[in-house]
Protein backbone atom coordinates (compact mmCIF):
# COMPACT_ATOMS: atom_id res chain seq x y z
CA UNK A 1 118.07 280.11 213.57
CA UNK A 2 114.71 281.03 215.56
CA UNK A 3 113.61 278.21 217.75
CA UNK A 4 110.56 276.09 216.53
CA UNK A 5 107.23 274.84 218.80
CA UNK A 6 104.63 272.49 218.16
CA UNK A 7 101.19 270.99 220.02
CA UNK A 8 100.57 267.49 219.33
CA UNK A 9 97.10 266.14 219.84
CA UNK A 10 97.37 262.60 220.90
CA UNK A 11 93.90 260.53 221.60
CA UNK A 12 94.07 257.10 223.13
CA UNK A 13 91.74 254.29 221.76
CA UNK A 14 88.84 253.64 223.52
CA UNK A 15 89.60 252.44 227.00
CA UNK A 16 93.27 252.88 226.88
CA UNK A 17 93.60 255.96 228.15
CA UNK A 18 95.61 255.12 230.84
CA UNK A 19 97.56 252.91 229.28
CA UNK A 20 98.64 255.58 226.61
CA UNK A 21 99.36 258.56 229.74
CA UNK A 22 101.79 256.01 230.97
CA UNK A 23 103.25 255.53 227.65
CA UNK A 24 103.72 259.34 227.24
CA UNK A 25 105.46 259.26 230.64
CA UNK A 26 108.07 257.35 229.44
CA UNK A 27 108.90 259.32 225.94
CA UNK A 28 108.70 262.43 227.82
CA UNK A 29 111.39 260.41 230.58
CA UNK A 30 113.25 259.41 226.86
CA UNK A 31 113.50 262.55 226.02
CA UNK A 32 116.36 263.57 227.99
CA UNK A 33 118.81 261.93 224.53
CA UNK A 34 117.64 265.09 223.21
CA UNK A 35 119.45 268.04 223.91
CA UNK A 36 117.89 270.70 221.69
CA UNK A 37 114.85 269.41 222.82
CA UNK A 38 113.66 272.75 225.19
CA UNK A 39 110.41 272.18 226.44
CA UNK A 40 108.72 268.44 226.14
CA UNK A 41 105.54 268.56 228.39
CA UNK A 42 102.45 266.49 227.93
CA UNK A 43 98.82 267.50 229.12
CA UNK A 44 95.46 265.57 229.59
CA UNK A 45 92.43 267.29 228.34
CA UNK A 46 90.16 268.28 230.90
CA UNK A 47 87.10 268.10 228.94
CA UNK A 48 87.97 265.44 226.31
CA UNK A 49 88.79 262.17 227.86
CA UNK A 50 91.40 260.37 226.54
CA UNK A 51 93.03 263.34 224.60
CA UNK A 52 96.19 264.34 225.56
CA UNK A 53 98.73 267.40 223.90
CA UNK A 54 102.36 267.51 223.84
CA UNK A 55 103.47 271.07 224.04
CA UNK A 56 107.36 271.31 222.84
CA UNK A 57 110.16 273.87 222.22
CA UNK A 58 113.21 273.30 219.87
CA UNK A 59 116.03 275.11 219.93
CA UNK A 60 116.05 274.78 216.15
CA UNK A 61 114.90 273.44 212.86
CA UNK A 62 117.48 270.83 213.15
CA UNK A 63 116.96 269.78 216.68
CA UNK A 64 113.43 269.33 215.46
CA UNK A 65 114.36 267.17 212.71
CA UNK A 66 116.32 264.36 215.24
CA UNK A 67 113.15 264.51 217.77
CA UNK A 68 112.41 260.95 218.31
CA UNK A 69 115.22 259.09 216.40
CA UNK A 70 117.24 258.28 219.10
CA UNK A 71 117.32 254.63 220.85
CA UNK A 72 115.60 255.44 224.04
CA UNK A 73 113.04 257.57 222.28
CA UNK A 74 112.52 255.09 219.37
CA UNK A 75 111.86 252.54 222.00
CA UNK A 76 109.86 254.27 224.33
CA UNK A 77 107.88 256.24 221.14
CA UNK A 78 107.15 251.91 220.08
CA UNK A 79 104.74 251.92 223.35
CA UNK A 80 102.21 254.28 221.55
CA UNK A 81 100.98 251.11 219.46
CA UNK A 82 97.97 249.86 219.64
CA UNK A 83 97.34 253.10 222.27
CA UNK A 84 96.15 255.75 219.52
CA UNK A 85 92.50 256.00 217.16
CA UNK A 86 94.89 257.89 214.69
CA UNK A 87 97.82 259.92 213.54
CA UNK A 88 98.66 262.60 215.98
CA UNK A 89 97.71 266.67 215.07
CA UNK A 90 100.45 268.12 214.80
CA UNK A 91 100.91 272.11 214.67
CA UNK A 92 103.82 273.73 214.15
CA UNK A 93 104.15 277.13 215.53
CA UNK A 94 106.81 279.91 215.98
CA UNK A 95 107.13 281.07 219.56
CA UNK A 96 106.74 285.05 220.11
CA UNK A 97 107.03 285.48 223.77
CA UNK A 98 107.82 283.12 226.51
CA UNK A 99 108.32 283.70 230.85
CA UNK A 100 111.06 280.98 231.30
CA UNK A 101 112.58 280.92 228.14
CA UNK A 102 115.38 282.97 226.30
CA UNK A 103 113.90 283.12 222.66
């Protein structure tokens, strides 16, 4: 199976952008319950305030499919509400080439 990656846009409701980076510190801190779970990293836009991306790396369709259904992540993922203006954009993605990474 060929490892899967994905960048999440996440933007934080008006004024609560600080309150949502926080929030993503402690999924990405959850996300240790997830073992196929390569890369988890989260970014803040430089030139969009209060938009943030997730860049991750799965070791697998299936290690995809159990990202964010475990009880530290379900709990931790529960601190996004009220903290986003909508649904994140998600694109999925096939990685080619990687320094760091054995694909």
């Amino acid at each position: 199976m060929s490892k899967i990656s994905l960048i999440a846009k996440l933007t934080a409701v008006e004024g609560k952008a600080d309150e949502l980076a926080d929030a993503i510190r402690n999924v990405v801190a959850a996300a240790d319950e997830e073992p196929g779970l390569e890369v988890y990293s989260a970014h803040a836009a430089d030139d969009e305030p209060g938009v943030f991306y997730f860049f991750e790396i799965y070791a697998d369709a299936d290690a995809k499919d159990v990202h964010g259904k475990g009880d530290r992540m379900r709990a931790a993922m529960g601190g996004f509400g009220g903290l986003l203006a909508g649904r994140p954009e998600i694109t999925l993605m096939t990685p080619v080439a990687a320094k760091g990474l054995d694909l």
